[in-house]
N, C-alpha and C. Protein backbone atom coordinates (compact mmCIF):
# COMPACT_ATOMS: atom_id res chain seq x y z
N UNK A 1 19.65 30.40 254.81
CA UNK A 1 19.03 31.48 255.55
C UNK A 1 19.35 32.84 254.93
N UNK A 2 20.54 32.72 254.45
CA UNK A 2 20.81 34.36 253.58
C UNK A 2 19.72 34.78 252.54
N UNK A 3 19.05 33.55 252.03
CA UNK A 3 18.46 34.21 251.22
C UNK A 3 16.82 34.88 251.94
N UNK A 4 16.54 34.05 252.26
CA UNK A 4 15.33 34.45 253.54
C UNK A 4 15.73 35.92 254.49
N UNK A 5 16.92 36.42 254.85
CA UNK A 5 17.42 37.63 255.46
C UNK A 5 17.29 38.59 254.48
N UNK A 6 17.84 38.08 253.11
CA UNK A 6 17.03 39.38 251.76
C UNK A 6 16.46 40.14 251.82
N UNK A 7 15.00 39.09 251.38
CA UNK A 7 14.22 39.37 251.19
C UNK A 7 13.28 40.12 252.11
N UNK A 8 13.20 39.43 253.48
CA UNK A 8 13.09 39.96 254.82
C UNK A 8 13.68 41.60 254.69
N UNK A 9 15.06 42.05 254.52
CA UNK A 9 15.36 43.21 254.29
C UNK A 9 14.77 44.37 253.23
N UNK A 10 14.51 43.31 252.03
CA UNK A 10 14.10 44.17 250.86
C UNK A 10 12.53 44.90 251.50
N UNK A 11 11.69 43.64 252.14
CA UNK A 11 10.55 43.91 252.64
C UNK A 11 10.54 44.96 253.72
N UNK A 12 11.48 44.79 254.21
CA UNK A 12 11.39 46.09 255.33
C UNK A 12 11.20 47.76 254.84
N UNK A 13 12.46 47.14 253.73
CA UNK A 13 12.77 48.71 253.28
C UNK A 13 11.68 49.26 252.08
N UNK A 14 10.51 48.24 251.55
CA UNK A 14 9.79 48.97 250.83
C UNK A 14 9.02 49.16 251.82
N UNK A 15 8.71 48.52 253.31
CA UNK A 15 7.81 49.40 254.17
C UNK A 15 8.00 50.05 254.81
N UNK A 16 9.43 50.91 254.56
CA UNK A 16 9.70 52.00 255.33
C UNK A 16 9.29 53.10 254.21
N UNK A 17 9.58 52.73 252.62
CA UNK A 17 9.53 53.74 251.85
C UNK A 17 8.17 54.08 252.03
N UNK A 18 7.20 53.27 251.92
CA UNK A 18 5.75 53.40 252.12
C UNK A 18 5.30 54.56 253.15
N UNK A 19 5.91 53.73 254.40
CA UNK A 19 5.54 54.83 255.42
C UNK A 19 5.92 56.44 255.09
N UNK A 20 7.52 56.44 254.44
CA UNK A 20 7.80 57.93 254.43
C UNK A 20 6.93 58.56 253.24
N UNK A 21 6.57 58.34 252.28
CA UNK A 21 5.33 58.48 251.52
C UNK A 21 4.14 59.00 252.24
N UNK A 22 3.92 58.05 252.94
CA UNK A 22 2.43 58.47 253.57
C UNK A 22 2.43 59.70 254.58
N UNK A 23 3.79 59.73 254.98
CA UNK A 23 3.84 60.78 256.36
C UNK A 23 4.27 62.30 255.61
N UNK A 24 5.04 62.10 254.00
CA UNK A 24 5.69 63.32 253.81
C UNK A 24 3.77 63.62 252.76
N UNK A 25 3.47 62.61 251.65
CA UNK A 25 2.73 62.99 251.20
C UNK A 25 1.18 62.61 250.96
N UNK A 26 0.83 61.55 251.98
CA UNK A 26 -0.41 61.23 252.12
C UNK A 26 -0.69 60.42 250.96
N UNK A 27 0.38 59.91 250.63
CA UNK A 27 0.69 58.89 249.46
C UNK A 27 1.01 57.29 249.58
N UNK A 28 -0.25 56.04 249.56
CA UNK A 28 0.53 55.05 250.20
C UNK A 28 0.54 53.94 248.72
N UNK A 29 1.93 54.13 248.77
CA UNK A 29 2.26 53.79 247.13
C UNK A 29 1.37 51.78 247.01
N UNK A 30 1.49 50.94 248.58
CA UNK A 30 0.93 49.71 248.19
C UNK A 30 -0.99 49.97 248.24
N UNK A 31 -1.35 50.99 248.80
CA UNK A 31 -2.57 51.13 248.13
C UNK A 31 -3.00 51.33 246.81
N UNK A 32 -1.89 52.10 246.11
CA UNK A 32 -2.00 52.65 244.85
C UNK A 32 -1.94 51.66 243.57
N UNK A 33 -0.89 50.40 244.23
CA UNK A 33 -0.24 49.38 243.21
C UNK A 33 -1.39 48.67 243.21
N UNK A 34 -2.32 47.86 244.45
CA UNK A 34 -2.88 46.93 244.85
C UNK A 34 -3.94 46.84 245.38
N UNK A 35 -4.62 47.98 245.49
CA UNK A 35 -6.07 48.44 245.58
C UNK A 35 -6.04 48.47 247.36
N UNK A 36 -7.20 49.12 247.65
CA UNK A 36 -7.50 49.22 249.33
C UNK A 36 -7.54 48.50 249.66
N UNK A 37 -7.10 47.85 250.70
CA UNK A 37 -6.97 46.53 251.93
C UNK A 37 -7.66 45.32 250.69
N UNK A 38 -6.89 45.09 249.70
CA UNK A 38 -7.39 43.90 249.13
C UNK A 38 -6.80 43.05 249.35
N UNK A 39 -7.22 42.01 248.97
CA UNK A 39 -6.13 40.70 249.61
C UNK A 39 -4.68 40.96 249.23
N UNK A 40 -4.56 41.12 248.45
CA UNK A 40 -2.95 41.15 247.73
C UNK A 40 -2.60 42.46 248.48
N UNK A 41 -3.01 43.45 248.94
CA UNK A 41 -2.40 44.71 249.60
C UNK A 41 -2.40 44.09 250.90
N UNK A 42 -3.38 43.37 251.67
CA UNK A 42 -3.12 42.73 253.07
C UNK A 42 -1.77 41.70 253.02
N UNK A 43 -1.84 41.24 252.17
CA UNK A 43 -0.85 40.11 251.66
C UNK A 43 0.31 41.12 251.99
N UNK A 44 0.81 41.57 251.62
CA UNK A 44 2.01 42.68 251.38
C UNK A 44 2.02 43.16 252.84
N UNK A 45 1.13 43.94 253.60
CA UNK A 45 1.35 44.13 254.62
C UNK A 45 1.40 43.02 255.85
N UNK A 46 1.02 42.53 255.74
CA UNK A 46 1.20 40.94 256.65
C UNK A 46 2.68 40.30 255.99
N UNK A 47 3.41 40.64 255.27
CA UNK A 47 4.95 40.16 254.90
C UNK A 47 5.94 41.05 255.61
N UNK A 48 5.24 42.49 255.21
CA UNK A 48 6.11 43.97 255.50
C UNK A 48 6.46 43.28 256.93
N UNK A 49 4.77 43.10 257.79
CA UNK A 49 4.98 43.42 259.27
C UNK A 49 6.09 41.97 259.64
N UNK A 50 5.54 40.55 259.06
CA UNK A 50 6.54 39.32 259.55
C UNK A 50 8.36 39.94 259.06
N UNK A 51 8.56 40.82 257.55
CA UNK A 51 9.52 40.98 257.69
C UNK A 51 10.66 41.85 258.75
N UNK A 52 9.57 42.83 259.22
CA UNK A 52 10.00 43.42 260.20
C UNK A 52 10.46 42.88 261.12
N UNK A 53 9.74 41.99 262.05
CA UNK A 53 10.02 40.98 262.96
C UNK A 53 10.81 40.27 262.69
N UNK A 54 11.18 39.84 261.63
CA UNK A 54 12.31 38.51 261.33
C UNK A 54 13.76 39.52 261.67
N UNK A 55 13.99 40.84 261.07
CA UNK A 55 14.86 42.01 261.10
C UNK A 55 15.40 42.32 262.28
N UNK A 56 14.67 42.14 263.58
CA UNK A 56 14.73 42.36 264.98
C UNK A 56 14.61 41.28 265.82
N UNK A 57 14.95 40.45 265.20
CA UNK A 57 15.41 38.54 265.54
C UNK A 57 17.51 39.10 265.17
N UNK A 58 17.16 39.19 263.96
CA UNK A 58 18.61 39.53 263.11
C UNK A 58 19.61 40.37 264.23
N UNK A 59 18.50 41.47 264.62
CA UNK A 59 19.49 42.94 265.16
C UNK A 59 20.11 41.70 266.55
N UNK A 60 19.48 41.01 267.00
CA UNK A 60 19.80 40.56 268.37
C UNK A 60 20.83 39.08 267.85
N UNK A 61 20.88 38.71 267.01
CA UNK A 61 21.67 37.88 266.56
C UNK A 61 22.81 38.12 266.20
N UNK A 62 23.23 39.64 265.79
CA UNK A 62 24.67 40.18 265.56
C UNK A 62 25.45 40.18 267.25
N UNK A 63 24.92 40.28 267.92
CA UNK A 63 25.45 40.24 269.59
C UNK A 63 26.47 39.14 269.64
């Protein structure tokens, strides 16, 4: 499972960088890598969002 919590983490934190991008400069770096809502950019965001969720499984599991 550690390794699955990773990656889950790594994913979070490039979709936080994303977001602060987009909010400081109207910049959304996985549009830029992976074209507009293409599969591979949906792909990425459909991981971001499951990694998020797996993250807030985690927060309630340190209890």
């Amino acid at each position: 499972m550690k390794i699955i919590d990773t990656i889950a983490l790594i994913l979070v934190i490039i979709g936080a960088i994303n977001w602060g991008l987009i909010g400081l400069f109207q910049f959304n770096l996985v549009e830029f890598l992976f074209g507009a809502m293409t599969i591979l950019s949906r792909i990425i965001y459909i991981l971001v969002g499951i990694s998020g969720l797996w993250c807030i499984r985690k927060l309630f599991d340190r209890a």
